[in-house]
C-alpha atoms as a PDB file:
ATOM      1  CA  UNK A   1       0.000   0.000   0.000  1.00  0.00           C
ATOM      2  CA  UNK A   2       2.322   2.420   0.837  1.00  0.00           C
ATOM      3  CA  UNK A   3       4.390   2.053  -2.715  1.00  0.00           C
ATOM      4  CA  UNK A   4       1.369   2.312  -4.395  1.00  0.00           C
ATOM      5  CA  UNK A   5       0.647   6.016  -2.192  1.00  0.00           C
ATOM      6  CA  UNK A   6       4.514   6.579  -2.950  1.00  0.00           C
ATOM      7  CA  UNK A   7       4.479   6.176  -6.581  1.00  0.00           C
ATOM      8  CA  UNK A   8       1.269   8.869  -6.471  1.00  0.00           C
ATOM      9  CA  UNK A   9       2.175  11.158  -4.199  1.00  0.00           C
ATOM     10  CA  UNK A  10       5.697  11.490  -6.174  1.00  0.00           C
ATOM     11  CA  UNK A  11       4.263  11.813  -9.834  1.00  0.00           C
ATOM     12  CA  UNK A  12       2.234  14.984  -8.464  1.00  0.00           C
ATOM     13  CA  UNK A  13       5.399  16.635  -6.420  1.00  0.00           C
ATOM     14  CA  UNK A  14       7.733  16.860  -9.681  1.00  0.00           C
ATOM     15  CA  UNK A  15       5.344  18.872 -11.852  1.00  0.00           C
ATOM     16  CA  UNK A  16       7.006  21.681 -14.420  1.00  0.00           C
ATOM     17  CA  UNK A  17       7.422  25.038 -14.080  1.00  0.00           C
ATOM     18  CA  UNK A  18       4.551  27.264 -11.865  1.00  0.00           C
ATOM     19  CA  UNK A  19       4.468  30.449 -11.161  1.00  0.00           C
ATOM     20  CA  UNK A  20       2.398  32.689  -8.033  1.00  0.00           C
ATOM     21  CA  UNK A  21      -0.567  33.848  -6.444  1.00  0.00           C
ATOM     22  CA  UNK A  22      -3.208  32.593  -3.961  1.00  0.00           C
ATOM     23  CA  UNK A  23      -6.591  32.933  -6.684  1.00  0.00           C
ATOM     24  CA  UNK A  24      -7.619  33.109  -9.988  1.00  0.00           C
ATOM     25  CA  UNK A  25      -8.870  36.409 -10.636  1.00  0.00           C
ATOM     26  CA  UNK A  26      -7.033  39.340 -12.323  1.00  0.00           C
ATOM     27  CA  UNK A  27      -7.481  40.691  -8.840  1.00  0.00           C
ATOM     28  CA  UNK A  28      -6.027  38.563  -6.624  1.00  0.00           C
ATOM     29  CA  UNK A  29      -3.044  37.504  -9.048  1.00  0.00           C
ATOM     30  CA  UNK A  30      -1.253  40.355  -8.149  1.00  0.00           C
ATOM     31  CA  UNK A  31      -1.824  40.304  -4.014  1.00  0.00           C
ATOM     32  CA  UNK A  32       0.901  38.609  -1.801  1.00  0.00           C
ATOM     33  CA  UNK A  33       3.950  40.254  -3.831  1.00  0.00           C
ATOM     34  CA  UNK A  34       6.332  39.020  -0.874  1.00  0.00           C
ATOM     35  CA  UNK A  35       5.348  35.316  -2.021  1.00  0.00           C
ATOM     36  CA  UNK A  36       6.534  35.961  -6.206  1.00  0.00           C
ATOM     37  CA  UNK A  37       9.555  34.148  -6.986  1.00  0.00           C
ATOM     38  CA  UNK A  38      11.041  32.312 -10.116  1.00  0.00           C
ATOM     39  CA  UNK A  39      12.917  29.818  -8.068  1.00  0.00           C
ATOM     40  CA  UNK A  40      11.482  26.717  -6.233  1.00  0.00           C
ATOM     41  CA  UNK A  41      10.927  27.316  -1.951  1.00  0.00           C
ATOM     42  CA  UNK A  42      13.676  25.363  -0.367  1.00  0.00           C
ATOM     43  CA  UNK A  43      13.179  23.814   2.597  1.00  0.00           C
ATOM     44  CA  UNK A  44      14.907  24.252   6.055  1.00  0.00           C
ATOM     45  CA  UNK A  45      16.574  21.374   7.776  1.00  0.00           C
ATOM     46  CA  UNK A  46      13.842  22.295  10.328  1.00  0.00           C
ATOM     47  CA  UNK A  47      11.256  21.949   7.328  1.00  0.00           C
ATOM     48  CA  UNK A  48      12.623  18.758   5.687  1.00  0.00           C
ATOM     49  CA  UNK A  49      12.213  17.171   9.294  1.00  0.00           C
ATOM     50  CA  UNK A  50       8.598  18.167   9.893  1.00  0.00           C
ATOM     51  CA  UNK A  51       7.943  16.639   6.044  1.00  0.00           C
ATOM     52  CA  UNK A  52      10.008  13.413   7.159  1.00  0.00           C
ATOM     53  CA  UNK A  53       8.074  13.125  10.475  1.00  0.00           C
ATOM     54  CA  UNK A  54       4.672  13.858   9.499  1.00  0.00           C
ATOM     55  CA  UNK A  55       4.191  13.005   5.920  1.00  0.00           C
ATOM     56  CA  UNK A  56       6.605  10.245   5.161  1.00  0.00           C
ATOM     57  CA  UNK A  57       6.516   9.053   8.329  1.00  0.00           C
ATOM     58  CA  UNK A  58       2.994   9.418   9.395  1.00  0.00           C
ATOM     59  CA  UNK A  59       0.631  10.093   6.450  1.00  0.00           C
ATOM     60  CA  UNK A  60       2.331   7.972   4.341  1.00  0.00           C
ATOM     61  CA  UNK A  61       1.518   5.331   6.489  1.00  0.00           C
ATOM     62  CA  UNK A  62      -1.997   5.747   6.421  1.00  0.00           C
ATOM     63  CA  UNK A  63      -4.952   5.391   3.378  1.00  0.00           C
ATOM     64  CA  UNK A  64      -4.490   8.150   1.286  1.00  0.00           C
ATOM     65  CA  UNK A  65      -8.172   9.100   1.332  1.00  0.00           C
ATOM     66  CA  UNK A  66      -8.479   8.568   5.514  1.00  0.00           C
ATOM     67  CA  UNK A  67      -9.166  10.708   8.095  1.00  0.00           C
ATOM     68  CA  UNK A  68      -5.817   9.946   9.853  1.00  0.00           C
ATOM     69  CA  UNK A  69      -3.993  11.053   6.686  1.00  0.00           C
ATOM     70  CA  UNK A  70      -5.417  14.477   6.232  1.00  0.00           C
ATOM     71  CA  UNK A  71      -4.624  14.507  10.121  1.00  0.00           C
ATOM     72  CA  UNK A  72      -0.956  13.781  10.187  1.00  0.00           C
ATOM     73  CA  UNK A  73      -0.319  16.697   7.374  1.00  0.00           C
ATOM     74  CA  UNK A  74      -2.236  19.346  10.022  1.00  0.00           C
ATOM     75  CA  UNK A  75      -0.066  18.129  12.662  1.00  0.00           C
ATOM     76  CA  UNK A  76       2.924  18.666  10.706  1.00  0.00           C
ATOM     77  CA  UNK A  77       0.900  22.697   9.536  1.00  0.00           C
ATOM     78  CA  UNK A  78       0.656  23.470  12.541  1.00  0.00           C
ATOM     79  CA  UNK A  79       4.572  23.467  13.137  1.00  0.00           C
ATOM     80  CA  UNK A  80       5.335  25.350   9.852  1.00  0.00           C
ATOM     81  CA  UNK A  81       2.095  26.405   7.738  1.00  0.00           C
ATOM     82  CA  UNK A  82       4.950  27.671   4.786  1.00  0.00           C
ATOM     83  CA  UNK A  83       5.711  24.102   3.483  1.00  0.00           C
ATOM     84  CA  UNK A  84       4.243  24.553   0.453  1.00  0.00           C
ATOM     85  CA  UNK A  85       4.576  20.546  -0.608  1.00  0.00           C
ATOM     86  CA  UNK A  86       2.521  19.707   2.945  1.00  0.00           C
ATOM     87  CA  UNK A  87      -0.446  22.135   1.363  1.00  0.00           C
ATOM     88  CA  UNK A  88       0.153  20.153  -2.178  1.00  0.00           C
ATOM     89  CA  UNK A  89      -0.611  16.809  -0.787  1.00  0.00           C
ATOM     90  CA  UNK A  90      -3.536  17.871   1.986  1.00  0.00           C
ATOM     91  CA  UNK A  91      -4.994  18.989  -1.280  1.00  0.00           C
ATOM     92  CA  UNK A  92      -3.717  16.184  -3.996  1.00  0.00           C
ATOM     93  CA  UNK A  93      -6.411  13.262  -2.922  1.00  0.00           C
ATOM     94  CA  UNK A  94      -9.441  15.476  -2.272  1.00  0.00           C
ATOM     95  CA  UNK A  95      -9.546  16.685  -6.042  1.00  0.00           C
ATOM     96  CA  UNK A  96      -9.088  12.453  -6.953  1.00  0.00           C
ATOM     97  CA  UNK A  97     -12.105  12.365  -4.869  1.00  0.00           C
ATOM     98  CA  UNK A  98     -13.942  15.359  -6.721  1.00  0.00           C
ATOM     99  CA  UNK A  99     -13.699  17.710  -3.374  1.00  0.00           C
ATOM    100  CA  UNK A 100     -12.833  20.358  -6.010  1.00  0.00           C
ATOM    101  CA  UNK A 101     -13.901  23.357  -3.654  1.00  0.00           C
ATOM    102  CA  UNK A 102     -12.545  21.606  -0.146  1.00  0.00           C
ATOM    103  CA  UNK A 103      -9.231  20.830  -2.202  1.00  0.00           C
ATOM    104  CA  UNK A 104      -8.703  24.498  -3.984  1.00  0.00           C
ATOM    105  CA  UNK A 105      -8.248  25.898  -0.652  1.00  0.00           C
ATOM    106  CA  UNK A 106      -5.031  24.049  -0.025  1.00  0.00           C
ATOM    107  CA  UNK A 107      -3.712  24.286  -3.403  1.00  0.00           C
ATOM    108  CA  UNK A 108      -3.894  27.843  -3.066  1.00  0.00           C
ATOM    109  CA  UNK A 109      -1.717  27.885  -0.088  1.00  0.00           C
ATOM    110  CA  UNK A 110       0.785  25.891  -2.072  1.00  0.00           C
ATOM    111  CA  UNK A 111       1.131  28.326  -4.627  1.00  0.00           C
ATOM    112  CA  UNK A 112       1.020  30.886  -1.947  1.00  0.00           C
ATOM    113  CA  UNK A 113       4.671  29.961  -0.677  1.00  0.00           C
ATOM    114  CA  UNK A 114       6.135  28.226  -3.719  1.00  0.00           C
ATOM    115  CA  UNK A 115       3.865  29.433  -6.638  1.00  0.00           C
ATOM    116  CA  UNK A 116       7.311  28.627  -8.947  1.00  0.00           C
ATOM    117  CA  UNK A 117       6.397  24.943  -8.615  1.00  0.00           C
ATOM    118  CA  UNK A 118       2.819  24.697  -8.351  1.00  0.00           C
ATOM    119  CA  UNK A 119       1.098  27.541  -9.953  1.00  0.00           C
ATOM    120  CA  UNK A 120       0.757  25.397 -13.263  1.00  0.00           C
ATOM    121  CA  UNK A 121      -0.106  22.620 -11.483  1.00  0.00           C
ATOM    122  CA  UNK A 122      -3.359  24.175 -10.073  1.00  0.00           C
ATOM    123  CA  UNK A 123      -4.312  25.427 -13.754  1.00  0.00           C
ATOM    124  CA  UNK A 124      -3.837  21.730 -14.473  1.00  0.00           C
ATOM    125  CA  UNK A 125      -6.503  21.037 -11.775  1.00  0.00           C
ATOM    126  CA  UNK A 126      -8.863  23.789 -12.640  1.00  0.00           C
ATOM    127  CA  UNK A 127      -9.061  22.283 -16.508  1.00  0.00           C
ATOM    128  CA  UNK A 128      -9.139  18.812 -15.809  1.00  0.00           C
ATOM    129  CA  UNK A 129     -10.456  18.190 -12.572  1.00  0.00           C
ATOM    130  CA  UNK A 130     -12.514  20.725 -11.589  1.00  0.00           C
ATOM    131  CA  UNK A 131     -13.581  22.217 -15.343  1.00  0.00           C
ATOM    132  CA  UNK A 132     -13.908  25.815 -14.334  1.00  0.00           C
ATOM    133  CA  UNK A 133     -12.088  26.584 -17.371  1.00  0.00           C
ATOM    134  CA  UNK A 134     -12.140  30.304 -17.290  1.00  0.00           C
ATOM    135  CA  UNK A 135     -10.344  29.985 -14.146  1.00  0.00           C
ATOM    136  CA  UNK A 136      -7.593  27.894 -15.662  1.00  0.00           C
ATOM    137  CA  UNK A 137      -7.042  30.131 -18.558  1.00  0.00           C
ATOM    138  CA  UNK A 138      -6.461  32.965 -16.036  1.00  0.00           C
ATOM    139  CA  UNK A 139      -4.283  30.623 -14.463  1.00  0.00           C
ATOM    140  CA  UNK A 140      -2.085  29.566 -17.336  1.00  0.00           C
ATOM    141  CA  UNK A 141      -2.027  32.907 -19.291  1.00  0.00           C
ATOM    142  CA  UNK A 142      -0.310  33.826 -15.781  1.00  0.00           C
ATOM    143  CA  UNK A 143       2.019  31.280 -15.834  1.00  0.00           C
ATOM    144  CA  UNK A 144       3.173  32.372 -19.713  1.00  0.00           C
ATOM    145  CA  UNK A 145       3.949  35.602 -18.721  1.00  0.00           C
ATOM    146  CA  UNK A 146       6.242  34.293 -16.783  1.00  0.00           C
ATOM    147  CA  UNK A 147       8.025  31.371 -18.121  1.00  0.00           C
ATOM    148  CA  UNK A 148       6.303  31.363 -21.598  1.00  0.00           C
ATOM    149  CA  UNK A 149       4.989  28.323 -23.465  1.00  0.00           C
ATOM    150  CA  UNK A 150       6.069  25.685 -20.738  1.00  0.00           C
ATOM    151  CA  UNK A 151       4.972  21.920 -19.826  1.00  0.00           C
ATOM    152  CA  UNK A 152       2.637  20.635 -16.976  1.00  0.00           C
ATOM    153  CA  UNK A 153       1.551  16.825 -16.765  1.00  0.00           C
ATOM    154  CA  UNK A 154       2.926  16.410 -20.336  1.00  0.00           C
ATOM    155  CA  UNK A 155       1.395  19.306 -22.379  1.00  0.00           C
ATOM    156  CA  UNK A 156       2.156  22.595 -22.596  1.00  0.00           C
ATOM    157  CA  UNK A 157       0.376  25.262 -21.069  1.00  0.00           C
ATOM    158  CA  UNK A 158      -0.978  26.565 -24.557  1.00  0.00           C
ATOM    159  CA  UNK A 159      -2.685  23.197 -24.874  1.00  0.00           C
ATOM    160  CA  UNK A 160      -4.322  23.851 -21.689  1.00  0.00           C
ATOM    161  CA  UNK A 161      -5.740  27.238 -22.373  1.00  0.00           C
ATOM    162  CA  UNK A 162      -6.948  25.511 -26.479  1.00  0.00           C
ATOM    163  CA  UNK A 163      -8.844  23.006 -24.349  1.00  0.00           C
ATOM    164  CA  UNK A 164     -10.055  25.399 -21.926  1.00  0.00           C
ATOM    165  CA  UNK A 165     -11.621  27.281 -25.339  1.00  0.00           C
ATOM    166  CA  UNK A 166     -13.037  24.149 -27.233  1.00  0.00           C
ATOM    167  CA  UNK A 167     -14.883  23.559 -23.629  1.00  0.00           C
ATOM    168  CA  UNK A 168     -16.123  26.946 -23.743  1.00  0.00           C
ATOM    169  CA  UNK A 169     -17.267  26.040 -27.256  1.00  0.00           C
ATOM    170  CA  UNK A 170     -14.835  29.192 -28.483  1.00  0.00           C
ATOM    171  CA  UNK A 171     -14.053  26.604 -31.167  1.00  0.00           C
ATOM    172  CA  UNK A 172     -12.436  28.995 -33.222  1.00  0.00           C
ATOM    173  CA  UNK A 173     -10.518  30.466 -30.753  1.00  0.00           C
ATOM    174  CA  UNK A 174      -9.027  26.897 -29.480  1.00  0.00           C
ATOM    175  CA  UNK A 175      -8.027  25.692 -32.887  1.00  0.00           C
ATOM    176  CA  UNK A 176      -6.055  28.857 -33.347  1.00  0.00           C
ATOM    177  CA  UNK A 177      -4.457  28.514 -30.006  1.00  0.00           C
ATOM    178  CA  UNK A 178      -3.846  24.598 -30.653  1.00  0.00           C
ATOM    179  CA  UNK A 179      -2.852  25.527 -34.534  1.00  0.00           C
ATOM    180  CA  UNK A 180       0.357  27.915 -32.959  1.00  0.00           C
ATOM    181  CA  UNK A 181       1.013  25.593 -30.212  1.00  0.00           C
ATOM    182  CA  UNK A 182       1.614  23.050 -33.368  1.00  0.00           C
ATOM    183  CA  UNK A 183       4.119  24.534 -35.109  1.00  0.00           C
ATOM    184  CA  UNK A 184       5.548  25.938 -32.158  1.00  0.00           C
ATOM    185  CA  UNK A 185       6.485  22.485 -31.116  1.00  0.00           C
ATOM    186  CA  UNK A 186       7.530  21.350 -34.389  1.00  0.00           C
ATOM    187  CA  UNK A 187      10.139  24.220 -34.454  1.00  0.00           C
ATOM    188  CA  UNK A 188      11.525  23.544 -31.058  1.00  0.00           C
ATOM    189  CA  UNK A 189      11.092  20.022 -30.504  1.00  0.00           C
ATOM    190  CA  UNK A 190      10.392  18.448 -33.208  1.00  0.00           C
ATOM    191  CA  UNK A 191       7.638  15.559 -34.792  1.00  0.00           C
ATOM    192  CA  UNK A 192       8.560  13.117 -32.542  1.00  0.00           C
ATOM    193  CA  UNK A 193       7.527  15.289 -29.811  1.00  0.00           C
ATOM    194  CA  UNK A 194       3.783  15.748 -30.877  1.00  0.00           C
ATOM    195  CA  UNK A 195       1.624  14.456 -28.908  1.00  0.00           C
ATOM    196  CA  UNK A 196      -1.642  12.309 -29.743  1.00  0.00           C
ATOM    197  CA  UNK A 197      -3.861  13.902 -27.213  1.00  0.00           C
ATOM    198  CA  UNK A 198      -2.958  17.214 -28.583  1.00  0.00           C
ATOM    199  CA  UNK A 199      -3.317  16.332 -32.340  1.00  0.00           C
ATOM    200  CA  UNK A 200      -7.322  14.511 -31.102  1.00  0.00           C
ATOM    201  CA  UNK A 201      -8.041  18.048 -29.752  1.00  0.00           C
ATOM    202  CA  UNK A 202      -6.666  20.069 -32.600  1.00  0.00           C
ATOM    203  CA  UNK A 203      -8.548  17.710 -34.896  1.00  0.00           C
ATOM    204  CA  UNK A 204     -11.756  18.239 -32.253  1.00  0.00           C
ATOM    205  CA  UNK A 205     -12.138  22.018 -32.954  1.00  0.00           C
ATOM    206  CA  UNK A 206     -11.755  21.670 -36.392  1.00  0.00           C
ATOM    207  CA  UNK A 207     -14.367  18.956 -36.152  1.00  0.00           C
ATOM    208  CA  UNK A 208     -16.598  21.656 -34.162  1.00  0.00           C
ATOM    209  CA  UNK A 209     -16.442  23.760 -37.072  1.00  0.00           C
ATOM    210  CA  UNK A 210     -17.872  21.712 -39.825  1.00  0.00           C
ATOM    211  CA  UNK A 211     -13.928  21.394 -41.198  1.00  0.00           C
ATOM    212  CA  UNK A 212     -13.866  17.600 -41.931  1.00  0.00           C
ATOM    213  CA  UNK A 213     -11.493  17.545 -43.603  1.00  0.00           C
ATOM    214  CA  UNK A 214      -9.123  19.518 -42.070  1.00  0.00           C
ATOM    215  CA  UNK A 215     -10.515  17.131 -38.804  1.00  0.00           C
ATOM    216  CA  UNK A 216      -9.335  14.315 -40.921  1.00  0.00           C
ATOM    217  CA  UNK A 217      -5.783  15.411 -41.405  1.00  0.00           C
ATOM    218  CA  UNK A 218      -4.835  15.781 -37.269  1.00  0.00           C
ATOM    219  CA  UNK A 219      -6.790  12.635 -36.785  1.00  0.00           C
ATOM    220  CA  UNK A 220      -4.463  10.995 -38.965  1.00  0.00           C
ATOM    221  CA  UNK A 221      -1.374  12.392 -37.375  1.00  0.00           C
ATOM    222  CA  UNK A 222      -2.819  11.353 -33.902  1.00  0.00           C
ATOM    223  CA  UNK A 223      -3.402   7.534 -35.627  1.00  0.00           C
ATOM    224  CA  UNK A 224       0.097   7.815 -36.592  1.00  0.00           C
ATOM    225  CA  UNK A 225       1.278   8.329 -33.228  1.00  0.00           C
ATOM    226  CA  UNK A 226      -1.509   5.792 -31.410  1.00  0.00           C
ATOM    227  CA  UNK A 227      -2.864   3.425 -33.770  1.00  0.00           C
ATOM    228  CA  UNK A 228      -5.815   1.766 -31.537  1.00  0.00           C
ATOM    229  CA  UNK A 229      -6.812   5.259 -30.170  1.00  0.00           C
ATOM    230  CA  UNK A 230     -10.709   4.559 -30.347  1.00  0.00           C
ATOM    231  CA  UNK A 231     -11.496   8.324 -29.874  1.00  0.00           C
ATOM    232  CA  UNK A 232     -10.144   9.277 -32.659  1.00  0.00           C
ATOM    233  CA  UNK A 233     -11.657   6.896 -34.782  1.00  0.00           C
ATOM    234  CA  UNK A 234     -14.959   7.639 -33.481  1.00  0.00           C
ATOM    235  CA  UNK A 235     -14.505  11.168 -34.550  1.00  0.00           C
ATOM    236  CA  UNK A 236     -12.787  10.591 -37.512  1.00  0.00           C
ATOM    237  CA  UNK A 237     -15.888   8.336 -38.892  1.00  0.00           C
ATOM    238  CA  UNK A 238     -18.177  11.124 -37.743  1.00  0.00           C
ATOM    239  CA  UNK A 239     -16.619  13.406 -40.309  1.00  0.00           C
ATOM    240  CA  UNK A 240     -16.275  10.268 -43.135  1.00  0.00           C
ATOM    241  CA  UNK A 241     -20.094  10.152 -42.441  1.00  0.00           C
ATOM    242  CA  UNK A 242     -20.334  13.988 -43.378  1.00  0.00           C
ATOM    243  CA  UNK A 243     -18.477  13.943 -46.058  1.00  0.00           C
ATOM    244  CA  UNK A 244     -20.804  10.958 -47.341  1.00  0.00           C
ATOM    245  CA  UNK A 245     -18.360   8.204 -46.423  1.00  0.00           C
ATOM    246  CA  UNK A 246     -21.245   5.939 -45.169  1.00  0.00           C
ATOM    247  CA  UNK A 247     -19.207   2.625 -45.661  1.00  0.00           C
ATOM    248  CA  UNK A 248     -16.035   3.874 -44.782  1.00  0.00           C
ATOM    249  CA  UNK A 249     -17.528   5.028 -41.802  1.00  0.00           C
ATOM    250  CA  UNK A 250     -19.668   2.288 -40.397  1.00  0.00           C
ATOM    251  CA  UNK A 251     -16.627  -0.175 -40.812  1.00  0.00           C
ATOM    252  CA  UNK A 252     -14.294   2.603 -38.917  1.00  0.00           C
ATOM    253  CA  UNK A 253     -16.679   3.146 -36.493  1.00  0.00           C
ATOM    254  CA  UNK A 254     -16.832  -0.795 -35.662  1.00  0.00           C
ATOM    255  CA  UNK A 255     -13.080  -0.661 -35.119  1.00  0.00           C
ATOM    256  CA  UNK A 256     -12.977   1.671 -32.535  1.00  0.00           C
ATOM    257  CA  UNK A 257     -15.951   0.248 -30.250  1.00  0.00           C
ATOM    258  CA  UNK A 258     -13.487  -2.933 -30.255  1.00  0.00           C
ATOM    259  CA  UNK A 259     -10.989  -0.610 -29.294  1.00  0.00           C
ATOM    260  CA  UNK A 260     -12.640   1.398 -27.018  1.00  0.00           C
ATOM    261  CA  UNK A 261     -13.787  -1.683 -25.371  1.00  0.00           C
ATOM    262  CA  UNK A 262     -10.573  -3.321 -25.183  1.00  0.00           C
ATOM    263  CA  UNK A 263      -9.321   0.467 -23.350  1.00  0.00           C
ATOM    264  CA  UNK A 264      -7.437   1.895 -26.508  1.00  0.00           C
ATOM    265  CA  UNK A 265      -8.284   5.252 -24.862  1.00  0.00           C
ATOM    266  CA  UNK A 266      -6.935   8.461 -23.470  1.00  0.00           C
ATOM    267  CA  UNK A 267      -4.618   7.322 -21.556  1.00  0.00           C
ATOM    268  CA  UNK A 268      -3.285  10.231 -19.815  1.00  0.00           C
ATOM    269  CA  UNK A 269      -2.262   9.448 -16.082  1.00  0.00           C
ATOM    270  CA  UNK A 270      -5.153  11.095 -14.789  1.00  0.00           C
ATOM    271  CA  UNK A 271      -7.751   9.389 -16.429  1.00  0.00           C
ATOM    272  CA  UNK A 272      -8.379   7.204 -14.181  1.00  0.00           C
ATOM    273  CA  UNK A 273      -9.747   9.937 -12.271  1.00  0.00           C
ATOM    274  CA  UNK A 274     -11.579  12.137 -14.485  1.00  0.00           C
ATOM    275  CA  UNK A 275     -13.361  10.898 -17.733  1.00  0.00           C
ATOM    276  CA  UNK A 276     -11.893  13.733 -20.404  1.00  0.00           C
ATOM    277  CA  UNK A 277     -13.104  16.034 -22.730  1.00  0.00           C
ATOM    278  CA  UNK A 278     -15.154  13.969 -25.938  1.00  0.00           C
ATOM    279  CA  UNK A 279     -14.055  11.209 -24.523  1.00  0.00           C
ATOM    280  CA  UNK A 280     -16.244   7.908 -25.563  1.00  0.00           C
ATOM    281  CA  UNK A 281     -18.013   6.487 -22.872  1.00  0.00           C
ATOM    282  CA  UNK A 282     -18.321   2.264 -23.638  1.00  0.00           C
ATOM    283  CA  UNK A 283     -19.569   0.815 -21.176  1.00  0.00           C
END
C-alpha cells in the first residue's frame, strides 16, 4: 500500500514550471507580492524534518483518502504552515475524490509559498479536474507571462488554455491557439515530440467547425502516433459520415468500439480519475 501512495504522491510533487498567487482572478493575481519568486521554496533542515516526520513518516503510512492522513499533514501545519509541498498533498487526494472546492483551498496555499512549482499545477486542476475553465485560462495565461509556453503533466500550457476554449465552445478560438502551439512544437522540438492527445483536440475544434477535412488530417497524425486510439476513430468516422463516407464510416466506427472496449483510450495518467473532454463512454 504504501508504494502504491509513494508512486502517487511522487508523480504529483515533480510537476514543471509554476508560477504565483493565492486565486484566480485578475485581482487577486497580483496580491501577496512578498510570495513571487522564479525559483522553487527550499526547505529548512527544520522543514525537511517536519515533512520526514509527518508526511513520510505518518501520512504515508496511512490510506491516502483517511481521516488519519489528512490529520498527520495538520499536525505537521501546525509546526510550519509555509511548506508549500505539505499544502500540495492535503490537497492532492481530495480533487481524486472530486472535493474540487474543499481541495482548492489548499492548493492555493501551495502556490502561496512556492507558486514557482505549483502555480501550473493548479491550472492543471482547474481544466481537468474541476472544469472551471475560465479559471484555468487565467491561471495559465499567468504562468506564460512568466516562463512562456512551458509543460505541466505532459502538455504545454498553450494546450491547456486551447482546451479550456473548445470547452467553452470558443471553437475557433481553441483551434487557433492549438494551430500555434503546433508549429511551435515542431520548431523547437520536433515531430517526434507531438503528442496524440494534442493532435485529437486540434482535430476536435476543427471537427466543431464543420472542417472535416481539415478534422481528418490531425486525426491521422494522432493515428500515426496511437494506432488503436478509439477516440479518434470515433470522430474521424463522424466526419467520413459527413463527407458521405457511409461505408467507410460504419466499418471505422466498428473498429474503434473494439478498441474502445478493449481500453485503446486516453490514456493520460489522470484518467483514471476524471473521464476527459469527448471522450467515448463504452460501457
Amino acid at each position: 500500500m504504501r508504494t502504491h501512495i509513494l508512486t502517487l504522491l511522487i508523480s504529483f510533487l515533480f510537476v514543471t514550471s509554476a508560477c504565483e498567487q493565492k486565486e484566480v482572478s485578475s485581482e487577486n493575481l497580483t496580491e501577496n507580492q512578498e510570495h513571487q519568486s522564479t525559483e522553487f521554496q527550499i526547505y529548512t533542515e527544520e522543514q525537511k524534518a517536519i515533512i520526514d516526520e509527518h508526511l513520510k513518516n505518518d501520512a504515508w503510512r496511512h490510506d491516502l483518502y483517511s481521516r488519519e492522513y489528512q490529520e498527520a499533514i495538520n499536525r505537521g501545519l501546525e509546526k510550519d504552515s509555509t511548506i508549500s509541498y505539505l499544502w500540495q498533498q492535503k490537497a492532492m487526494p481530495l480533487f481524486k475524490q472530486g472535493k474540487y472546492e474543499v481541495g482548492m483551498e489548499f492548493i492555493d496555499q501551495a502556490v502561496k509559498y512556492d507558486p514557482r512549482r505549483y502555480q501550473d499545477y493548479r491550472a492543471f486542476i482547474k481544466c481537468v479536474f474541476a472544469k472551471t475553465y475560465k479559471a484555468a485560462i487565467i491561471d495559465f495565461e499567468d504562468c506564460k507571462k512568466k516562463y512562456g509556453n512551458s509543460f505541466v503533466m505532459d502538455h504545454t500550457y498553450d494546450f491547456y488554455i486551447a482546451l479550456s476554449y473548445l470547452q467553452l465552445n470558443e471553437f475557433e478560438k481553441a483551434e487557433q491557439i492549438f494551430e500555434k502551439d503546433h508549429a511551435w512544437q515542431l520548431i523547437e522540438k520536433g515531430e517526434d515530440w507531438l503528442h496524440h492527445l494534442d493532435l485529437f483536440y486540434y482535430g476536435i475544434s476543427r471537427y466543431e467547425q464543420r472542417n472535416y477535412t481539415g478534422a481528418i488530417e490531425m486525426f491521422d497524425q494522432a493515428l500515426a502516433f496511437y494506432p488503436d486510439f478509439s477516440d479518434v476513430q470515433v470522430y474521424k468516422a463522424k466526419c467520413l459520415s459527413k463527407l458521405g463516407k457511409t461505408e467507410e464510416a460504419e466499418k471505422l466506427y466498428k473498429i474503434a468500439e473494439i478498441n474502445g472496449r478493449k481500453g485503446f483510450t486516453i490514456n493520460e495518467d489522470n484518467a483514471i480519475y476524471e473521464r476527459y473532454p469527448y471522450q467515448m463512454r463504452w460501457h
